[in-house]
PDB file of N, CA and C in Angstrom:
ATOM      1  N   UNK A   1     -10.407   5.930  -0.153  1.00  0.00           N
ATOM      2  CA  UNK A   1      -9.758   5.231   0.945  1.00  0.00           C
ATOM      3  C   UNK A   1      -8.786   6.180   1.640  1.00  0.00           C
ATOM      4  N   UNK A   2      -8.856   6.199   2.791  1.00  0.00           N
ATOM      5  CA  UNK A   2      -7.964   6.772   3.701  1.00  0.00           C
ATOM      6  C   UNK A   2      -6.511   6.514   3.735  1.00  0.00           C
ATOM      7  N   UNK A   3      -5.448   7.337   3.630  1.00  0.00           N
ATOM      8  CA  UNK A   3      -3.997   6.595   4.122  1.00  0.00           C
ATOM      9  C   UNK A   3      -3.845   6.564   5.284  1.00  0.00           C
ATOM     10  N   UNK A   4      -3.318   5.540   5.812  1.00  0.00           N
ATOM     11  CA  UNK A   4      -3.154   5.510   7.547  1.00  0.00           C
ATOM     12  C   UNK A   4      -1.624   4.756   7.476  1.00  0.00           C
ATOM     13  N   UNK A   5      -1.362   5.069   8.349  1.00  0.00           N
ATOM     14  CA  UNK A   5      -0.204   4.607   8.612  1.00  0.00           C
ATOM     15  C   UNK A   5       0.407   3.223   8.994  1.00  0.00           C
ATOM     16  N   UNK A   6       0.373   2.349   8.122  1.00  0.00           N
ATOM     17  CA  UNK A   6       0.400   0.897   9.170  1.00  0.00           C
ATOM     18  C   UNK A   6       1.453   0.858  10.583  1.00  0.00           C
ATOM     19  N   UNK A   7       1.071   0.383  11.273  1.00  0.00           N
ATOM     20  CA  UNK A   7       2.037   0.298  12.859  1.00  0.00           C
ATOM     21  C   UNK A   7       1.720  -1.538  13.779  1.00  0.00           C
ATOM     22  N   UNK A   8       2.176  -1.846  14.278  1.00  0.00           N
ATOM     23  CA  UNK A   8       2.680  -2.968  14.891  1.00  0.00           C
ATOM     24  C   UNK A   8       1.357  -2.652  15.849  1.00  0.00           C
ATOM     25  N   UNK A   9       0.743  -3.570  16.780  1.00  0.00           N
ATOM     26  CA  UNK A   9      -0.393  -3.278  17.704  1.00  0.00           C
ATOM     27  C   UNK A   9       0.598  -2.922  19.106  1.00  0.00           C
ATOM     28  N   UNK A  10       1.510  -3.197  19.360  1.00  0.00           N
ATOM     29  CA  UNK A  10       2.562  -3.122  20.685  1.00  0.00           C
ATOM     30  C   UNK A  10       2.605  -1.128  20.500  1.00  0.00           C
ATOM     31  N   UNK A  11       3.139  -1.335  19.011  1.00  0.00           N
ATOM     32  CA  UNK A  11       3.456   0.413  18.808  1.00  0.00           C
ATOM     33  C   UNK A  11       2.230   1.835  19.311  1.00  0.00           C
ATOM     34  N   UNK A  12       0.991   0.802  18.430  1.00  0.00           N
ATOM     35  CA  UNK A  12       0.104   1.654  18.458  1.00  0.00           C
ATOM     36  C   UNK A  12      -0.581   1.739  20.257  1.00  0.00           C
ATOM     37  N   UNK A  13      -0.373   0.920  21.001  1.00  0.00           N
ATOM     38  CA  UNK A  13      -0.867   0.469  22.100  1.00  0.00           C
ATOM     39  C   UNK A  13      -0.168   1.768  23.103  1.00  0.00           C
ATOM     40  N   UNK A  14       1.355   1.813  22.981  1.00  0.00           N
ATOM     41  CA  UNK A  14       2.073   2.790  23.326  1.00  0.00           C
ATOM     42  C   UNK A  14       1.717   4.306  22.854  1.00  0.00           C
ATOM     43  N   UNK A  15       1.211   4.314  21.908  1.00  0.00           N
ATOM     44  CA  UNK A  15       0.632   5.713  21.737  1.00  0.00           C
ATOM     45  C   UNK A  15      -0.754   5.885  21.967  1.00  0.00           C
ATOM     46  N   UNK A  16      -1.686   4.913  21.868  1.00  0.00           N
ATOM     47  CA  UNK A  16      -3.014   5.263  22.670  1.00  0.00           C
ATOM     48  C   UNK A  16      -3.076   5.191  24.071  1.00  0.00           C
ATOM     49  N   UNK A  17      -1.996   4.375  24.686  1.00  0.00           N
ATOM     50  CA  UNK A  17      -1.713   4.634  26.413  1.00  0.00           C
ATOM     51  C   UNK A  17      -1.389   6.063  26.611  1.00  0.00           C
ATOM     52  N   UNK A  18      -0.163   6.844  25.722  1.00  0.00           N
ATOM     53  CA  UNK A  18       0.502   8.276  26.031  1.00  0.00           C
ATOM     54  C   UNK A  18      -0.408   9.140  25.885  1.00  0.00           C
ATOM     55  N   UNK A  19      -1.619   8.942  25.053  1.00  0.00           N
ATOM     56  CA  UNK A  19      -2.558   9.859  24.637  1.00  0.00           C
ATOM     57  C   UNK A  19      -3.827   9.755  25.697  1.00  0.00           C
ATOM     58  N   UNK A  20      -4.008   8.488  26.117  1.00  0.00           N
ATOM     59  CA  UNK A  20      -4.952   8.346  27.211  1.00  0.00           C
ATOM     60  C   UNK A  20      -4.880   8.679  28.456  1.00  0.00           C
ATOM     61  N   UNK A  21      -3.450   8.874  29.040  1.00  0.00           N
ATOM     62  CA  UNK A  21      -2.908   9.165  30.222  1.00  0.00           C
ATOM     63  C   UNK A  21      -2.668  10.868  30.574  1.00  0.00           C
ATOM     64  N   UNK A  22      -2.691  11.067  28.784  1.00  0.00           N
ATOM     65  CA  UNK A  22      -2.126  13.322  28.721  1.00  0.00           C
ATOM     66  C   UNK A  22      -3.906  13.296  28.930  1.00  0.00           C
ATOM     67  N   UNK A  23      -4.873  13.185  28.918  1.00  0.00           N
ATOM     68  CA  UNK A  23      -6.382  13.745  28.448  1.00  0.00           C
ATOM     69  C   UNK A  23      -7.004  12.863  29.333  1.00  0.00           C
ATOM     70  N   UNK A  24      -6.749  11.694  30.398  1.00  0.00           N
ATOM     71  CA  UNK A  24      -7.330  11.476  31.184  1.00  0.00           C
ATOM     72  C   UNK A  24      -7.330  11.932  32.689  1.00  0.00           C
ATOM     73  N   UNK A  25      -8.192  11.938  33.633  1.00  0.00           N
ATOM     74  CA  UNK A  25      -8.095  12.685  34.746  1.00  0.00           C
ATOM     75  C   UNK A  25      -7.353  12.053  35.500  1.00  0.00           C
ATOM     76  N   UNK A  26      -6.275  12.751  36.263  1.00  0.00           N
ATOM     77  CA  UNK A  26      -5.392  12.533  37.043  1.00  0.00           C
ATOM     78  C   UNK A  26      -6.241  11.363  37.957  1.00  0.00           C
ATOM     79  N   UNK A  27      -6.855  11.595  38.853  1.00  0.00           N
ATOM     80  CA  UNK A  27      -7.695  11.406  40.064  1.00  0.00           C
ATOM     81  C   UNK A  27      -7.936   9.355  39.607  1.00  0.00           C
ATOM     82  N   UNK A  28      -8.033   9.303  38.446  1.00  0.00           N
ATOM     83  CA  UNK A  28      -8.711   7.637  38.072  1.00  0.00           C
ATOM     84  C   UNK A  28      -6.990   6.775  38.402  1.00  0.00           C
ATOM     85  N   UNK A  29      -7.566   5.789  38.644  1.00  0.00           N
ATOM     86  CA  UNK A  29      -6.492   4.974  39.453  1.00  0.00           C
ATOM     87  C   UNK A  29      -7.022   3.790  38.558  1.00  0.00           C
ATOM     88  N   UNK A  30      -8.647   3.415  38.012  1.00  0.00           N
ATOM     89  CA  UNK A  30      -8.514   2.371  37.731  1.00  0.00           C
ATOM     90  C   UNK A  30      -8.370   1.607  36.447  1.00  0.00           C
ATOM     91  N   UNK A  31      -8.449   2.826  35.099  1.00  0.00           N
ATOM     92  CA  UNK A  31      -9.124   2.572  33.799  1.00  0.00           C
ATOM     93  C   UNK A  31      -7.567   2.930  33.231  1.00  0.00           C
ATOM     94  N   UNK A  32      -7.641   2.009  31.902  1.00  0.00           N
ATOM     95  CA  UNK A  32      -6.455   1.574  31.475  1.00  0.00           C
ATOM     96  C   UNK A  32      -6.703   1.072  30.045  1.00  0.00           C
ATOM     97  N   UNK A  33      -5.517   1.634  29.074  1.00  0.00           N
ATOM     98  CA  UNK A  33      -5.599   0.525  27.676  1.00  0.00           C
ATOM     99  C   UNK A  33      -5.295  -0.705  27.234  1.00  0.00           C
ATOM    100  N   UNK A  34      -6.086  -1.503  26.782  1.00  0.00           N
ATOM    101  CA  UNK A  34      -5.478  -2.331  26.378  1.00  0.00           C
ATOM    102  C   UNK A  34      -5.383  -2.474  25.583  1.00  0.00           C
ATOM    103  N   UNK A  35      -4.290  -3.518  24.836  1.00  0.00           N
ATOM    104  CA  UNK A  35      -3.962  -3.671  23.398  1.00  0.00           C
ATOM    105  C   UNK A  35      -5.076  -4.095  22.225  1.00  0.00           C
ATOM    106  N   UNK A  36      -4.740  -2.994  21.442  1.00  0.00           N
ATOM    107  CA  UNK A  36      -5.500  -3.388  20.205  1.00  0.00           C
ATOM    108  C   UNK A  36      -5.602  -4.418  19.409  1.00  0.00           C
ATOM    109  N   UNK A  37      -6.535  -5.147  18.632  1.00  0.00           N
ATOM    110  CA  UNK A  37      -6.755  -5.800  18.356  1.00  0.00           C
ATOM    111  C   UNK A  37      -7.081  -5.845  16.560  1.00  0.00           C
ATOM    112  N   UNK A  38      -6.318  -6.744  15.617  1.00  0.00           N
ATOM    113  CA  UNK A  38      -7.117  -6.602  14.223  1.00  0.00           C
ATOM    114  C   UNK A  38      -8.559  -7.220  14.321  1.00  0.00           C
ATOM    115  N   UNK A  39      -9.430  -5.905  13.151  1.00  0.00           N
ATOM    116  CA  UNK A  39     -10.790  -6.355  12.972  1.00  0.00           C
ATOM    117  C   UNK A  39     -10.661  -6.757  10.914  1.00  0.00           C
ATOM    118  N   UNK A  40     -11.947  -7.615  11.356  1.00  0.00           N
ATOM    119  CA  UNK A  40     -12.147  -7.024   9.595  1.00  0.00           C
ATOM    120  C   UNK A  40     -12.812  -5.679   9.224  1.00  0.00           C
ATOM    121  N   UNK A  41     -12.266  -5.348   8.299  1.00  0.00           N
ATOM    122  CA  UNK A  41     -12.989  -4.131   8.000  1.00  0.00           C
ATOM    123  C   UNK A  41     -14.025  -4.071   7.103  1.00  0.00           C
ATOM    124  N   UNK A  42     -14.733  -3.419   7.803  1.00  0.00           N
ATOM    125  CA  UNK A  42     -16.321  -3.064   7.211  1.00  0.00           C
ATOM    126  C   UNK A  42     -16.282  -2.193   5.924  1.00  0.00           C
ATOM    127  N   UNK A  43     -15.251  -1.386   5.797  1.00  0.00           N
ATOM    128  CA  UNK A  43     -15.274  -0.704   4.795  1.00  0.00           C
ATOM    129  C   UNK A  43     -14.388   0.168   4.822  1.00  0.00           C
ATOM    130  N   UNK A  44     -13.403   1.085   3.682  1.00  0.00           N
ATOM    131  CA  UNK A  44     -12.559   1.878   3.649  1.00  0.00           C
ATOM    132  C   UNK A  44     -12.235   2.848   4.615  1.00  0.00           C
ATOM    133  N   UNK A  45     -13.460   3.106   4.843  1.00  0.00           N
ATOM    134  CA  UNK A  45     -13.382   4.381   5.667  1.00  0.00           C
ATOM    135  C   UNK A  45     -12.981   4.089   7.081  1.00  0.00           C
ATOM    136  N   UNK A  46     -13.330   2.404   7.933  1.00  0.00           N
ATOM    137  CA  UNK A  46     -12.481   1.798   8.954  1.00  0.00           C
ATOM    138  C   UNK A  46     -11.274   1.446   9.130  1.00  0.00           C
ATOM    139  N   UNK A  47     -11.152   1.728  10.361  1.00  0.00           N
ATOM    140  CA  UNK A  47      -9.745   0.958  10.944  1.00  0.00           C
ATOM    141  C   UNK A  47      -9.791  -0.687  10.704  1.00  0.00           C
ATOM    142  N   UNK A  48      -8.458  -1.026  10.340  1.00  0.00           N
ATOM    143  CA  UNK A  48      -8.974  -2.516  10.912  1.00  0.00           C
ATOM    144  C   UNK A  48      -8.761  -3.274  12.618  1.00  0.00           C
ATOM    145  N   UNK A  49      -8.895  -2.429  13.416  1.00  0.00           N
ATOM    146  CA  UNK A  49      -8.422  -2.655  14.799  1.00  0.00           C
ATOM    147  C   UNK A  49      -9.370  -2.164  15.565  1.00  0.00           C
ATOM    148  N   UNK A  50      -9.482  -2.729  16.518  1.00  0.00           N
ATOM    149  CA  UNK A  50     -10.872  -2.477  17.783  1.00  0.00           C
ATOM    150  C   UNK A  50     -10.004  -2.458  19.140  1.00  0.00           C
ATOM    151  N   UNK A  51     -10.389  -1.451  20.233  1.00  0.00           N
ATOM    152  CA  UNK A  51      -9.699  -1.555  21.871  1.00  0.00           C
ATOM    153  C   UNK A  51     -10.794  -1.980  22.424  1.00  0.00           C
ATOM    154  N   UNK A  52     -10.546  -2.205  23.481  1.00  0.00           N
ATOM    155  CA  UNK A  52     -11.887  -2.829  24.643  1.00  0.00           C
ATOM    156  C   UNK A  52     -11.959  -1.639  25.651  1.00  0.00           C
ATOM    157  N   UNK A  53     -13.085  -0.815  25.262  1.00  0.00           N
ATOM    158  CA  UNK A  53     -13.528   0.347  26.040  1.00  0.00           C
ATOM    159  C   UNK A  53     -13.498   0.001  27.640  1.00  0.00           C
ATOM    160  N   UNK A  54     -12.741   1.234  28.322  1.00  0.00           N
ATOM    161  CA  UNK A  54     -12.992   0.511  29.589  1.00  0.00           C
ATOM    162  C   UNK A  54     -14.783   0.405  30.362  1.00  0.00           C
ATOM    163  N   UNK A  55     -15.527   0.250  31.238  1.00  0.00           N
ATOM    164  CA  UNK A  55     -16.529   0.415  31.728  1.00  0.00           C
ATOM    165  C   UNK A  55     -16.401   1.865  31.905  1.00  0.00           C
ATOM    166  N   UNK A  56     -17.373   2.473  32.206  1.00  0.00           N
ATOM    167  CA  UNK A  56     -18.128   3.883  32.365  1.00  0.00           C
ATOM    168  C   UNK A  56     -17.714   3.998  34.467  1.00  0.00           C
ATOM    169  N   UNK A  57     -16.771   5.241  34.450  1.00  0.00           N
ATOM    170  CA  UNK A  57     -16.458   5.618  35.835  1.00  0.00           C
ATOM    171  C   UNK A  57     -16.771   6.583  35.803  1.00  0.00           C
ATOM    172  N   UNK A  58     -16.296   7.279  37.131  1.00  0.00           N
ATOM    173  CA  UNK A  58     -16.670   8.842  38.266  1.00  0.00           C
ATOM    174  C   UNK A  58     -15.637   9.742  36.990  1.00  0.00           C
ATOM    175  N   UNK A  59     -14.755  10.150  36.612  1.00  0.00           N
ATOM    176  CA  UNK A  59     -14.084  10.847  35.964  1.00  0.00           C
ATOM    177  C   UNK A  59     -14.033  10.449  34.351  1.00  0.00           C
ATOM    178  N   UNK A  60     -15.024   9.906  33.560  1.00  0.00           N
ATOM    179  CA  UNK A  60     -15.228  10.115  32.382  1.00  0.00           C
ATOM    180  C   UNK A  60     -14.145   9.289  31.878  1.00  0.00           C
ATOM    181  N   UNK A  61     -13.195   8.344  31.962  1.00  0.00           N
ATOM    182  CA  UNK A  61     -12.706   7.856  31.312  1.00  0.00           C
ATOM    183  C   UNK A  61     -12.873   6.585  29.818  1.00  0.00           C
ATOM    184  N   UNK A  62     -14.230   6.376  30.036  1.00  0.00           N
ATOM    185  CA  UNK A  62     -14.587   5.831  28.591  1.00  0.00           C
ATOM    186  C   UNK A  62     -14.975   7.390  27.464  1.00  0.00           C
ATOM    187  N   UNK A  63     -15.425   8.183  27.772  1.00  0.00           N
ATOM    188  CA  UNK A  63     -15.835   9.065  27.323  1.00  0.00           C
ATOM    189  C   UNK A  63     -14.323   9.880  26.265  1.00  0.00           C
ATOM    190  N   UNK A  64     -13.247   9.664  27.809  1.00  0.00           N
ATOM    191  CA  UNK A  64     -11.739  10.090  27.105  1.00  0.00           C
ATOM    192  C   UNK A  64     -11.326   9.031  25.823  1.00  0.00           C
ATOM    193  N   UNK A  65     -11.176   8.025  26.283  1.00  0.00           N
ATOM    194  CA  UNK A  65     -10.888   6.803  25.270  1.00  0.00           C
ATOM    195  C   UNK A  65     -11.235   6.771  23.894  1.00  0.00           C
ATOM    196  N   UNK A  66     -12.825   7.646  23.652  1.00  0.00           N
ATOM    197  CA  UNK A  66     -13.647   6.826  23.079  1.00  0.00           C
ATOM    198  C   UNK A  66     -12.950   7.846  21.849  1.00  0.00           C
ATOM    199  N   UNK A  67     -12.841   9.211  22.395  1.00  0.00           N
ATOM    200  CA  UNK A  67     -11.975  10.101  21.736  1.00  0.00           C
ATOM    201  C   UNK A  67     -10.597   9.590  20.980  1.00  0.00           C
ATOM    202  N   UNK A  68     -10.096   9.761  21.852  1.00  0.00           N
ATOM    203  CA  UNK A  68      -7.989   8.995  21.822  1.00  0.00           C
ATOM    204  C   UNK A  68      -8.446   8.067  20.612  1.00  0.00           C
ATOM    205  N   UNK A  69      -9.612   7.152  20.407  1.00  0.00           N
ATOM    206  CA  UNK A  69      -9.674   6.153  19.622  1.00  0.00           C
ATOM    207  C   UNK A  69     -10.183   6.913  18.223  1.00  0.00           C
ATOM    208  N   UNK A  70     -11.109   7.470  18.433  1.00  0.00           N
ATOM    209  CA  UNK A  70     -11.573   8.200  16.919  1.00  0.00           C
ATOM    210  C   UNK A  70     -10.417   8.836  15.956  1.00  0.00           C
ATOM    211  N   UNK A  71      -9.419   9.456  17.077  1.00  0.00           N
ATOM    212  CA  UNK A  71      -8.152   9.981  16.895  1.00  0.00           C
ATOM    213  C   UNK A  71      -7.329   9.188  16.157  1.00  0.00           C
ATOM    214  N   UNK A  72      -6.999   8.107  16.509  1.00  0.00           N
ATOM    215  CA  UNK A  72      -6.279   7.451  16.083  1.00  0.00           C
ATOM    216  C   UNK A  72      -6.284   6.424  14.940  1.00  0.00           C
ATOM    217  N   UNK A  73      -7.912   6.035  15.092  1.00  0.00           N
ATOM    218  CA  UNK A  73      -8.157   5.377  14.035  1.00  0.00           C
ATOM    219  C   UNK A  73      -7.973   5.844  12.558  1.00  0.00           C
ATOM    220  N   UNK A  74      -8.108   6.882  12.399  1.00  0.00           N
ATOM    221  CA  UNK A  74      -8.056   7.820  10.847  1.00  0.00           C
ATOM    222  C   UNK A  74      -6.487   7.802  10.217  1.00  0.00           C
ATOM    223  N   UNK A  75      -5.458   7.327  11.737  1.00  0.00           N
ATOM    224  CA  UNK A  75      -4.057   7.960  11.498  1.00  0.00           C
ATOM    225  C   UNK A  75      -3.465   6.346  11.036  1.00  0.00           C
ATOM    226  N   UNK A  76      -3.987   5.182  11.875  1.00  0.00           N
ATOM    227  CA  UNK A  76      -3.237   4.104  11.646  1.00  0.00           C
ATOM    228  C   UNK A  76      -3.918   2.701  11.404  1.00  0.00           C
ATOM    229  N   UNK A  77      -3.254   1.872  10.494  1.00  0.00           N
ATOM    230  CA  UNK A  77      -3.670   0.495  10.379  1.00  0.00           C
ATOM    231  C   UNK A  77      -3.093  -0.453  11.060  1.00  0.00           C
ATOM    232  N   UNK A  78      -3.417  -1.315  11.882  1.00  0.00           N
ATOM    233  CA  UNK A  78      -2.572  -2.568  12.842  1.00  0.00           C
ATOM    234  C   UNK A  78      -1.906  -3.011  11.067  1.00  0.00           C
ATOM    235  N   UNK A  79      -0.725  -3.331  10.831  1.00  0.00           N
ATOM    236  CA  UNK A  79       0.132  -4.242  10.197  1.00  0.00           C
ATOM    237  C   UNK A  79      -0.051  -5.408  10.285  1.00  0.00           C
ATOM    238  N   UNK A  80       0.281  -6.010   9.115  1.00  0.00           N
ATOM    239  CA  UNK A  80       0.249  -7.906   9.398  1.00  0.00           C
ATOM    240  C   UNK A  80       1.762  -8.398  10.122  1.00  0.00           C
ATOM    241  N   UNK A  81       1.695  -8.792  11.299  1.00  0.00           N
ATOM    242  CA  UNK A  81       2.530  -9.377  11.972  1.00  0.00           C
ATOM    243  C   UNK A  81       2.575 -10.721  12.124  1.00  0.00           C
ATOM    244  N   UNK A  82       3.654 -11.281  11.679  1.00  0.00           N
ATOM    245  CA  UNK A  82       3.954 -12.270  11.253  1.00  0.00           C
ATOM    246  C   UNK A  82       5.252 -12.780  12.459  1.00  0.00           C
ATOM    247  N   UNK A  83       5.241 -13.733  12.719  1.00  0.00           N
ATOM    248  CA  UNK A  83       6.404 -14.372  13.756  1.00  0.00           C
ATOM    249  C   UNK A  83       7.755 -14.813  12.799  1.00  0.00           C
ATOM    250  N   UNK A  84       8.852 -14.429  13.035  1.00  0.00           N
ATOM    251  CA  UNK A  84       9.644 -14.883  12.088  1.00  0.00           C
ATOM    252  C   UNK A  84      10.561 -16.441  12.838  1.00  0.00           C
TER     253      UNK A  84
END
């Protein structure tokens, strides 16, 4: 099993936006992250969290994402968030 880091989905959302915005092309105006989501996990070696890829544009931005996400998945687990 992997160690990952557990993080809040708000937290992690903020660092796959900073990472999507340094490695995406200036020029795209329209593709954007949105917040992650807990999954069940299929198995150790998964995240338990899924993003919603944007559609396929002129400057490769699912292609960037799809990266930023492979990236990140290895590093962190969405946390159980609980409302107090």
């Amino acid at each position: 099993m992997k160690n990952r880091t557990p993080i809040a989905a708000a937290d992690l959302y903020v660092l796959l936006q900073r990472e999507f915005r340094r490695r995406q092309v200036p020029n795209c105006t329209s593709c954007y992250v949105q917040l992650p989501f807990r999954v069940d996990r299929p198995d150790d070696d998964t995240a338990n969290w899924e993003v919603i890829i944007p559609n396929a544009c002129d400057y490769g931005c699912r292609e960037v994402m799809d990266s930023v996400i492979e990236d990140f998945s290895g590093r962190y687990d969405l946390s159980s968030e609980t409302a107090t």
